[in-house]
C-alpha atoms as a PDB file:
ATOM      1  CA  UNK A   1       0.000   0.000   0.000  1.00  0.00           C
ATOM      2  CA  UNK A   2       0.785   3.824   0.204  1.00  0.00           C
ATOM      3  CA  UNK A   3       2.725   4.838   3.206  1.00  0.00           C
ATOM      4  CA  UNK A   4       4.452   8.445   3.949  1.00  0.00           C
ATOM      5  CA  UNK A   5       7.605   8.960   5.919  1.00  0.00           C
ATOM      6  CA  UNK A   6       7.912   7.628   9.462  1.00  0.00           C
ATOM      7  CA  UNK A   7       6.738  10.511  11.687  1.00  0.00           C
ATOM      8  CA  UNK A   8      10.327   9.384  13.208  1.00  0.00           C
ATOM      9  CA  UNK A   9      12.651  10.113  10.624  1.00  0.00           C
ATOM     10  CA  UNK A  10      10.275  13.976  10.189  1.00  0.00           C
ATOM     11  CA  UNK A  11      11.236  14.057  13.746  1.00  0.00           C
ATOM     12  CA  UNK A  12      14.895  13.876  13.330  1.00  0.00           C
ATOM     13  CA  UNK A  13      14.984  15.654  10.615  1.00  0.00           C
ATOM     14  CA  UNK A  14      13.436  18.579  12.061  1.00  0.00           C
ATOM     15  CA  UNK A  15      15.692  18.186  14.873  1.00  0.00           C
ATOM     16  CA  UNK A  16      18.660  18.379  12.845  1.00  0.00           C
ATOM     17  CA  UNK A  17      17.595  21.164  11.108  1.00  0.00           C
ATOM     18  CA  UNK A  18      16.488  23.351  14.506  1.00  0.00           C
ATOM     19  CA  UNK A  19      20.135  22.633  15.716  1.00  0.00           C
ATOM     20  CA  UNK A  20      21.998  23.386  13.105  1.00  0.00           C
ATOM     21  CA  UNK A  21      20.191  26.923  12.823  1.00  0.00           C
ATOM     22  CA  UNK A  22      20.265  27.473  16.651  1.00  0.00           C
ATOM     23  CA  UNK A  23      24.176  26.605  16.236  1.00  0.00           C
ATOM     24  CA  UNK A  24      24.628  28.886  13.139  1.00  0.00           C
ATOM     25  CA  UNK A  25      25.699  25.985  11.312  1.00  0.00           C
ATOM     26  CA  UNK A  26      23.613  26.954   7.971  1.00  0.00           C
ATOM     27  CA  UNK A  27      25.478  24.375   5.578  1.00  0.00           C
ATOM     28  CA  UNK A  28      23.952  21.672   8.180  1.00  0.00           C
ATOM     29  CA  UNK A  29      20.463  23.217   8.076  1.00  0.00           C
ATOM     30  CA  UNK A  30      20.653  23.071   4.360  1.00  0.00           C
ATOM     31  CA  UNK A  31      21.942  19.123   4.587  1.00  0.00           C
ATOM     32  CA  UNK A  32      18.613  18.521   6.673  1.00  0.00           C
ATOM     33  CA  UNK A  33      16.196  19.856   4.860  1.00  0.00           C
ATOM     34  CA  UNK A  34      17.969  18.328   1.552  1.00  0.00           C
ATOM     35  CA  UNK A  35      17.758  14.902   2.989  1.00  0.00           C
ATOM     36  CA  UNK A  36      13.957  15.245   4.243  1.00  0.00           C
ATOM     37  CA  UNK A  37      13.483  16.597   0.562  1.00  0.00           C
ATOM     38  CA  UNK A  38      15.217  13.165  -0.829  1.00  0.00           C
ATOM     39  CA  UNK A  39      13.278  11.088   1.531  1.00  0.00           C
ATOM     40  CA  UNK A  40       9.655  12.294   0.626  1.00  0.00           C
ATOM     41  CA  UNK A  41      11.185  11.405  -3.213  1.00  0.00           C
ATOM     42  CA  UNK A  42      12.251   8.253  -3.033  1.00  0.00           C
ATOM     43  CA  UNK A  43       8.972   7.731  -0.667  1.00  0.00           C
ATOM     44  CA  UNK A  44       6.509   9.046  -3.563  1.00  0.00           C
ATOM     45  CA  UNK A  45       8.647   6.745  -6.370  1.00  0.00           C
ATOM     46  CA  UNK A  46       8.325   3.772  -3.951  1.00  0.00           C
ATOM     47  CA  UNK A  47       5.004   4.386  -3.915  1.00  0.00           C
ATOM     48  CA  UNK A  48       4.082   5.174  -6.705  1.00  0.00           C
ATOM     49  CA  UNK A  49       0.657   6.961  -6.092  1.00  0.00           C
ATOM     50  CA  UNK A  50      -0.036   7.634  -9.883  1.00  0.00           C
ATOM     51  CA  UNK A  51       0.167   3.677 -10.784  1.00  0.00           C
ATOM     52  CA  UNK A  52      -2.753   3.623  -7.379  1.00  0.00           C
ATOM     53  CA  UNK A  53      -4.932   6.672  -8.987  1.00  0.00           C
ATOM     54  CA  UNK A  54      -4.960   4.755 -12.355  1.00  0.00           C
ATOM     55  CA  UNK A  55      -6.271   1.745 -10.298  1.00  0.00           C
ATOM     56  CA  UNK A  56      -9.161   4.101  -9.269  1.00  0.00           C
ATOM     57  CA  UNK A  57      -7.921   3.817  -5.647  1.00  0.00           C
ATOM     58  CA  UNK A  58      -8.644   7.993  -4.768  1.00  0.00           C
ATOM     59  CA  UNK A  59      -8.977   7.403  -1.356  1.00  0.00           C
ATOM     60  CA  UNK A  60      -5.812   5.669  -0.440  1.00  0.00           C
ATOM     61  CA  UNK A  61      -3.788   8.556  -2.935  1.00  0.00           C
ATOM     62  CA  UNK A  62      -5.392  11.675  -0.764  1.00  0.00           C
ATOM     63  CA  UNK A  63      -4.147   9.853   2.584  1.00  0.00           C
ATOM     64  CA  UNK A  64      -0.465   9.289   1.003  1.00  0.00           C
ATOM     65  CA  UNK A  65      -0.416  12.741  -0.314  1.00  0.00           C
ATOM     66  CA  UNK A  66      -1.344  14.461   2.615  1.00  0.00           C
ATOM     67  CA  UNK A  67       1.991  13.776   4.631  1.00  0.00           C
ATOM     68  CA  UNK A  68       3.952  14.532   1.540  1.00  0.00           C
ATOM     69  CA  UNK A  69       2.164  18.346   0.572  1.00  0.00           C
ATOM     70  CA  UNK A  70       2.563  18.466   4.758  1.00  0.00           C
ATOM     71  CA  UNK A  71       6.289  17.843   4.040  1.00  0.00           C
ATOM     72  CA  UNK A  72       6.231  20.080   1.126  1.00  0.00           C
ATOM     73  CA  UNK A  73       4.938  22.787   3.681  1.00  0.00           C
ATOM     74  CA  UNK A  74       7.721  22.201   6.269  1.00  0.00           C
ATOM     75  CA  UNK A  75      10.181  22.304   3.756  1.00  0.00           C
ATOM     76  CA  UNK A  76       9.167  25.850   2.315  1.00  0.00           C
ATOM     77  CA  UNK A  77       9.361  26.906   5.767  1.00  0.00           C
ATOM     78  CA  UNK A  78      12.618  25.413   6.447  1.00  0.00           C
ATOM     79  CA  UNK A  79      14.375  26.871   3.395  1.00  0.00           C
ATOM     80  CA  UNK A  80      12.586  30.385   3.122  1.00  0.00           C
ATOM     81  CA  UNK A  81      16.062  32.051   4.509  1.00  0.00           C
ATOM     82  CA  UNK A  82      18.080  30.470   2.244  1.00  0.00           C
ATOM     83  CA  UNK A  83      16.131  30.670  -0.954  1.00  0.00           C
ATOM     84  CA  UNK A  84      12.971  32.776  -1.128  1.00  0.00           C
ATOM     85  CA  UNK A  85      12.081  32.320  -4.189  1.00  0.00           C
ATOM     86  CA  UNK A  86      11.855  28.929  -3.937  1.00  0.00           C
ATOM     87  CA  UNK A  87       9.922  29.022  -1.034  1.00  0.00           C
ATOM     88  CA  UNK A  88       7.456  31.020  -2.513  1.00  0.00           C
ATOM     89  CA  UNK A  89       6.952  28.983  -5.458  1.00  0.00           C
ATOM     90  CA  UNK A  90       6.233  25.881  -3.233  1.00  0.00           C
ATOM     91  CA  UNK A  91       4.077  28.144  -0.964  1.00  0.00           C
ATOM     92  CA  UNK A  92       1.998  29.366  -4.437  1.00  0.00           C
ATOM     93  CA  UNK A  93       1.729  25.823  -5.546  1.00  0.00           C
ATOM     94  CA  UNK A  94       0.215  24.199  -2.533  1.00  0.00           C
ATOM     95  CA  UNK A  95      -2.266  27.284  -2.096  1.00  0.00           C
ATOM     96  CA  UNK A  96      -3.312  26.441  -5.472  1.00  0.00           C
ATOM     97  CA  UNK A  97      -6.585  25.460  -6.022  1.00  0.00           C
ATOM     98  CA  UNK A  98      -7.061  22.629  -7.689  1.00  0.00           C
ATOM     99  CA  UNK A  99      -3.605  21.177  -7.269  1.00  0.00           C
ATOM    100  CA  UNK A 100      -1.532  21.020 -10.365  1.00  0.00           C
ATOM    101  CA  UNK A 101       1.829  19.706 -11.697  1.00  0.00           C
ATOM    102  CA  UNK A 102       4.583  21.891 -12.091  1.00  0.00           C
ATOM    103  CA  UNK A 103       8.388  21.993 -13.127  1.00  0.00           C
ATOM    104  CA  UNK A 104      10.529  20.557 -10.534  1.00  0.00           C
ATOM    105  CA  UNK A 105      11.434  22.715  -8.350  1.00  0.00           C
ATOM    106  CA  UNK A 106      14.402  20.530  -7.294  1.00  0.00           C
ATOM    107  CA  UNK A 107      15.534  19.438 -10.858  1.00  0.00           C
ATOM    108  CA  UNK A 108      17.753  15.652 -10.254  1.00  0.00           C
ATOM    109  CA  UNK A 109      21.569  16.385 -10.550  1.00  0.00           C
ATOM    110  CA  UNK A 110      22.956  14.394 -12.685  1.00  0.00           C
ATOM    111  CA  UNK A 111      25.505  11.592 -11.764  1.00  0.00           C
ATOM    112  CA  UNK A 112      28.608  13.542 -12.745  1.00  0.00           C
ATOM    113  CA  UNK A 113      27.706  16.441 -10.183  1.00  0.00           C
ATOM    114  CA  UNK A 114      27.052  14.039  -7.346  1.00  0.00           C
ATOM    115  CA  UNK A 115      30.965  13.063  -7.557  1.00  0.00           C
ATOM    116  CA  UNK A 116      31.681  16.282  -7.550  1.00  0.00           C
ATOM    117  CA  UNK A 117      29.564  17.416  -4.508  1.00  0.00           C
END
């Protein structure tokens, strides 16, 4: 079935994040809120919630999504300091009404640039 991130691992991660800001270590904030943003992604593509709409399965998608647009909403929070803009942008899209797809906001790096960084 469809299942969101452990409230656990939202727990530490938030943790991580408040003490790394309380600490003035920004470059660990950052970290956090990158790995809680790489968590909810491989969560939705081991999910797979479009595969579940197809199957006409509504209900169970709107309780998996909910944790994730919830996530979504921490991490706009989380990142506002560091990049507005972005913030903003995931602010406008969950306000939207209906919901709808957009660019990522987050676009994958590709293999090359994970070496790198």
């Amino acid at each position: 079935g469809l299942a969101s991130v452990p409230a656990s691992e939202r727990d530490r991660l938030d943790s991580e994040y408040e003490s790394a800001c309380r600490e003035y270590r920004h470059d660990d904030a950052l970290k956090a809120v990158w790995r809680r943003i790489d968590t909810v992604n491989r969560q939705i593509e081991a999910t797979k919630p479009w595969e579940t709409l197809q199957a006409g399965d509504l209900a169970a998608v709107r309780t998996a999504v909910v944790p994730w647009l919830q996530d979504l909403s921490v991490i706009a929070r989380q990142i506002e300091p560091f990049l507005p803009t972005t913030a903003g942008r995931i602010r406008g899209l969950l306000n939207a009404n209906p919901l709808r797809t957009a660019e990522p906001l987050f676009p994958r790096r590709r293999a090359v640039d994970r070496k790198q960084g």
